[in-house]
Protein backbone atom coordinates (compact mmCIF):
# COMPACT_ATOMS: atom_id res chain seq x y z
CA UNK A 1 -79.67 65.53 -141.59
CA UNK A 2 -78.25 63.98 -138.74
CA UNK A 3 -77.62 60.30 -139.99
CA UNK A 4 -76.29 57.48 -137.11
CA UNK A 5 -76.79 54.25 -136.47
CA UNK A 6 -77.60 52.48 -132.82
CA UNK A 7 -76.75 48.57 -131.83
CA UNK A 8 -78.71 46.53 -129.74
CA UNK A 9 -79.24 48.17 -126.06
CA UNK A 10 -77.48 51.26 -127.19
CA UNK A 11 -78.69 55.19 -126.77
CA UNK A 12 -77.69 58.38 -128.54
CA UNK A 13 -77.85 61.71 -128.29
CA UNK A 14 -77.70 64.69 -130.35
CA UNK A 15 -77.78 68.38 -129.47
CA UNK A 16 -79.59 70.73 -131.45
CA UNK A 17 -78.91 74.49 -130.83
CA UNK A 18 -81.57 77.04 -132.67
CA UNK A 19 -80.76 80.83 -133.04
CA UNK A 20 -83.87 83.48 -132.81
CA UNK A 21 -83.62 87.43 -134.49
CA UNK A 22 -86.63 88.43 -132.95
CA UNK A 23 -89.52 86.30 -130.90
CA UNK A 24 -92.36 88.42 -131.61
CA UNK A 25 -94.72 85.56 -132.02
CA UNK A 26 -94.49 81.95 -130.68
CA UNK A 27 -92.10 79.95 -133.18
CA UNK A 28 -93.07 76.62 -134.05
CA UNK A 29 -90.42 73.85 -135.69
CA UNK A 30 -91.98 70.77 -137.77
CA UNK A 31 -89.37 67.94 -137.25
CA UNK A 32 -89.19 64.59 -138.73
CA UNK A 33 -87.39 61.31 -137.43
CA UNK A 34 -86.57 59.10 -139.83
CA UNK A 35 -85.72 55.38 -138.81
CA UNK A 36 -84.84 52.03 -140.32
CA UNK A 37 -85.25 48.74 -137.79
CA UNK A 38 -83.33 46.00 -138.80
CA UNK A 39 -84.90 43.22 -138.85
CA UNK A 40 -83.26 39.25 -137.86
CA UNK A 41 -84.62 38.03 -141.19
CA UNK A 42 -82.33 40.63 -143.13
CA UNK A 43 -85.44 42.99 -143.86
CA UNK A 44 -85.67 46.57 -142.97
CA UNK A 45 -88.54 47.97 -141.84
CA UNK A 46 -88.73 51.96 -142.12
CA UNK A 47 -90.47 54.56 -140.41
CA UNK A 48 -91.31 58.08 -139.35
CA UNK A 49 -92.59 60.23 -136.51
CA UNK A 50 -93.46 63.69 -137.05
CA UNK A 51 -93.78 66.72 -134.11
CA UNK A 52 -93.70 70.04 -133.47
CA UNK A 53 -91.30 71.65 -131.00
CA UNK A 54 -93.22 74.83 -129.84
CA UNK A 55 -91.11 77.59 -128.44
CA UNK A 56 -93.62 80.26 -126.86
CA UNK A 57 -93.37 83.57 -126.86
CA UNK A 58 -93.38 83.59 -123.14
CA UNK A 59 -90.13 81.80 -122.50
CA UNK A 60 -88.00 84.80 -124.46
CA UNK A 61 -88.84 86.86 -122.06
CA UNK A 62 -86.17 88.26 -119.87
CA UNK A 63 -87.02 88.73 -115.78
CA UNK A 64 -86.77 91.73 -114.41
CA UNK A 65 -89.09 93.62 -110.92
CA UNK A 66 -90.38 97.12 -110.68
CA UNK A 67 -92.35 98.72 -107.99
CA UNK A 68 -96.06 98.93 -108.17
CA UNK A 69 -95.78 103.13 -108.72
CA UNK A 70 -93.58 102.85 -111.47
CA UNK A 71 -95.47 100.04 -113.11
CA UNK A 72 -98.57 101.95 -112.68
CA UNK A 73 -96.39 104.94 -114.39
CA UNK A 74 -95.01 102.91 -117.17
CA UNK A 75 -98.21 101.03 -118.79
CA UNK A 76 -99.93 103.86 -120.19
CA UNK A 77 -97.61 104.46 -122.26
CA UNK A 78 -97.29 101.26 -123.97
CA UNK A 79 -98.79 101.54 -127.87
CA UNK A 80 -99.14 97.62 -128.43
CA UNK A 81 -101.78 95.80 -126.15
CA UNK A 82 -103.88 92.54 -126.47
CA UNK A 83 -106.85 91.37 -124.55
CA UNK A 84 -108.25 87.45 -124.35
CA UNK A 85 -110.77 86.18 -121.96
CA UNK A 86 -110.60 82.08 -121.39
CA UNK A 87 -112.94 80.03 -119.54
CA UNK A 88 -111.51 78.44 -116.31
CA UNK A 89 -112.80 77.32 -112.82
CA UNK A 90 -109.28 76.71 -111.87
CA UNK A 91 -107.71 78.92 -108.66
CA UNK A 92 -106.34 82.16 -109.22
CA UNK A 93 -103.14 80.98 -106.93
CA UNK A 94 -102.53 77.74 -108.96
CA UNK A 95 -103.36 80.01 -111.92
CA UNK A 96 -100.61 82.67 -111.03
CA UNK A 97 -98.54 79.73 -109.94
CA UNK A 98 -98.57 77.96 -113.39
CA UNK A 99 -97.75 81.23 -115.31
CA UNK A 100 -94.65 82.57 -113.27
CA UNK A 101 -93.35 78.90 -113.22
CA UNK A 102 -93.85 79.00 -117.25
CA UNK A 103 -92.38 82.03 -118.19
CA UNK A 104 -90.27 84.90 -116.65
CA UNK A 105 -92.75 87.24 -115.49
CA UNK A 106 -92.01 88.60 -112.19
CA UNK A 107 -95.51 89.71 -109.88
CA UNK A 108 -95.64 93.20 -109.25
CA UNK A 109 -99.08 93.50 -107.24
CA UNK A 110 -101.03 90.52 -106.16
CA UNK A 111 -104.82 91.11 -105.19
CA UNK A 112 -106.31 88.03 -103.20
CA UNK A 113 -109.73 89.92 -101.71
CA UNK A 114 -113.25 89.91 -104.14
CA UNK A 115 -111.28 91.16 -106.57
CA UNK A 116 -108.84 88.86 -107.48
CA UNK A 117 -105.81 90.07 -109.45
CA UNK A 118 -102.05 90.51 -110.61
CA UNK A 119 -100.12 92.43 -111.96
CA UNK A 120 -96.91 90.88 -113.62
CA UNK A 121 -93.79 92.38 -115.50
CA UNK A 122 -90.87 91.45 -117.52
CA UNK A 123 -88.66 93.11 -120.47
CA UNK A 124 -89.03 91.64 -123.92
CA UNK A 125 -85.86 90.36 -126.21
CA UNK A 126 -85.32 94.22 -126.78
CA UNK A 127 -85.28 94.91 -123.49
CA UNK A 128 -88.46 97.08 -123.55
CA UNK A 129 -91.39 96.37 -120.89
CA UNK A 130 -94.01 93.69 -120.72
CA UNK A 131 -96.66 94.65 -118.15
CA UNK A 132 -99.77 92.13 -117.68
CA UNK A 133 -103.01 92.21 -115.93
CA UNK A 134 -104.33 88.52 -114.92
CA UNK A 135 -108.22 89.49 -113.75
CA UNK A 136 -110.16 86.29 -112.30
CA UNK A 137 -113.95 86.44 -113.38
CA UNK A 138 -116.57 84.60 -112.80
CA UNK A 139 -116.17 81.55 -114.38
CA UNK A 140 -113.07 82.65 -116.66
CA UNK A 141 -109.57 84.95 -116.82
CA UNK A 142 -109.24 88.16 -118.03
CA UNK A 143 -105.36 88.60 -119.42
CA UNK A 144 -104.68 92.38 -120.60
CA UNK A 145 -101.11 92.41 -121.94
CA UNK A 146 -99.21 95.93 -122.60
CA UNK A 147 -95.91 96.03 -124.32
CA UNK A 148 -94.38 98.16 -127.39
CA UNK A 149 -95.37 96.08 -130.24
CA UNK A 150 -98.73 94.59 -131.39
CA UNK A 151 -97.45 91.39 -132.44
CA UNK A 152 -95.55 90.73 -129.16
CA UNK A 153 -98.50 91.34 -127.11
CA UNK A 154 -101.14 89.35 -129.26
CA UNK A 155 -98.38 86.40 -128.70
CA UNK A 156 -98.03 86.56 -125.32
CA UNK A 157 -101.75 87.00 -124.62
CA UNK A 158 -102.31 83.62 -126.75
CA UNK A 159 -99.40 82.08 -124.58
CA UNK A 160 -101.50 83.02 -121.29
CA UNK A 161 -104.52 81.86 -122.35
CA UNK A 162 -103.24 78.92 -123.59
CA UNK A 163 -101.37 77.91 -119.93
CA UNK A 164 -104.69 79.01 -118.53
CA UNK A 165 -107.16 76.32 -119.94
CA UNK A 166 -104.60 73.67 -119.22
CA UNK A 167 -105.97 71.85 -116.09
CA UNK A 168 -103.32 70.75 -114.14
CA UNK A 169 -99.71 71.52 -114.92
C-alpha cells in the first residue's frame, strides 16, 4: 500500500518497479486505487478504480539482426512453434509498421510483390532465437512464430494477432 494524501491543485507521483524470472507468457497485474475526496461539508466520499496493467510477451524481447541465410538455417531447428490466422483488411506496411514499433523484432526479409511477407527475428529473455513469419492473405494475416519453447511462442503469436486486429495504432 502506498498511502498519501494530495491538497487542493496538487499532483503526485509514485514509481513502481516490477521484477520478471521468466516472460514466457504475457503477464497481467490487477491494480486497485483506492481514494477518499474530502468533501467542504466535512464528509468523505470514497472510491475505487480497478485496471489491468498488461505487460506482453512481445516487449521482453531483446533486438538483435541476422542475415536471411542464417535465419533460413536457424528456424528448422526450433522445437516450439505457434500458428494464428486473424482477420484484417489493414496494409501489410502499416501492419509490419505497427509490430516492429511494438516490440523488438528486427525484419530480416521483407516481400512486397503478390506475395506479401516478412520475416522478423529477435532473441528471447534467454537469449535463444525468435524467428516469425507475418504472411498477408486474402482478407486476414498469417503469423507462424518459431522459438525454443511452446509457451513462448503461443504468447507471442497471441501478442501479434492481437496488434494485428487493432485498427489504427
Amino acid at each position: 500500500m502506498l498511502p498519501f494524501e494530495l491538497t487542493n491543485k496538487a499532483s503526485n507521483e509514485h514509481v513502481l518497479h516490477f521484477e520478471f524470472n521468466k516472460i514466457d507468457k504475457t503477464q497481467k497485474i490487477r491494480v486497485t486505487l483506492m481514494y477518499c475526496i474530502e468533501k467542504s461539508d466535512g464528509h468523505n466520499s470514497e472510491d475505487r478504480l480497478n485496471f489491468t496493467l498488461t505487460f506482453p510477451s512481445i516487449k521482453f524481447l531483446n533486438y538483435a539482426t541476422i542475415g536471411e541465410t542464417s535465419y533460413k538455417f536457424i528456424v528448422g531447428d526450433l522445437a516450439g512453434s505457434a500458428s494464428e490466422k486473424v482477420p484484417s483488411a489493414q496494409p501489410f506496411d502499416i501492419v509490419i509498421d505497427k509490430i516492429t514499433k511494438l516490440s523488438n523484432l528486427s525484419v530480416v526479409e521483407l516481400l512486397n510483390d503478390e506475395n506479401e511477407a516478412a520475416s522478423l527475428y529477435a532473441h528471447s529473455y534467454d537469449d535463444s532465437p525468435v524467428c516469425i513469419l507475418i504472411k498477408k492473405l486474402p482478407d486476414k494475416y498469417a503469423i507462424d512464430v518459431r522459438c525454443m519453447d511452446s509457451t513462448l511462442a503461443n504468447s507471442i503469436a497471441h501478442d501479434l494477432k492481437e496488434i494485428i486486429s487493432k485498427n489504427g495504432d
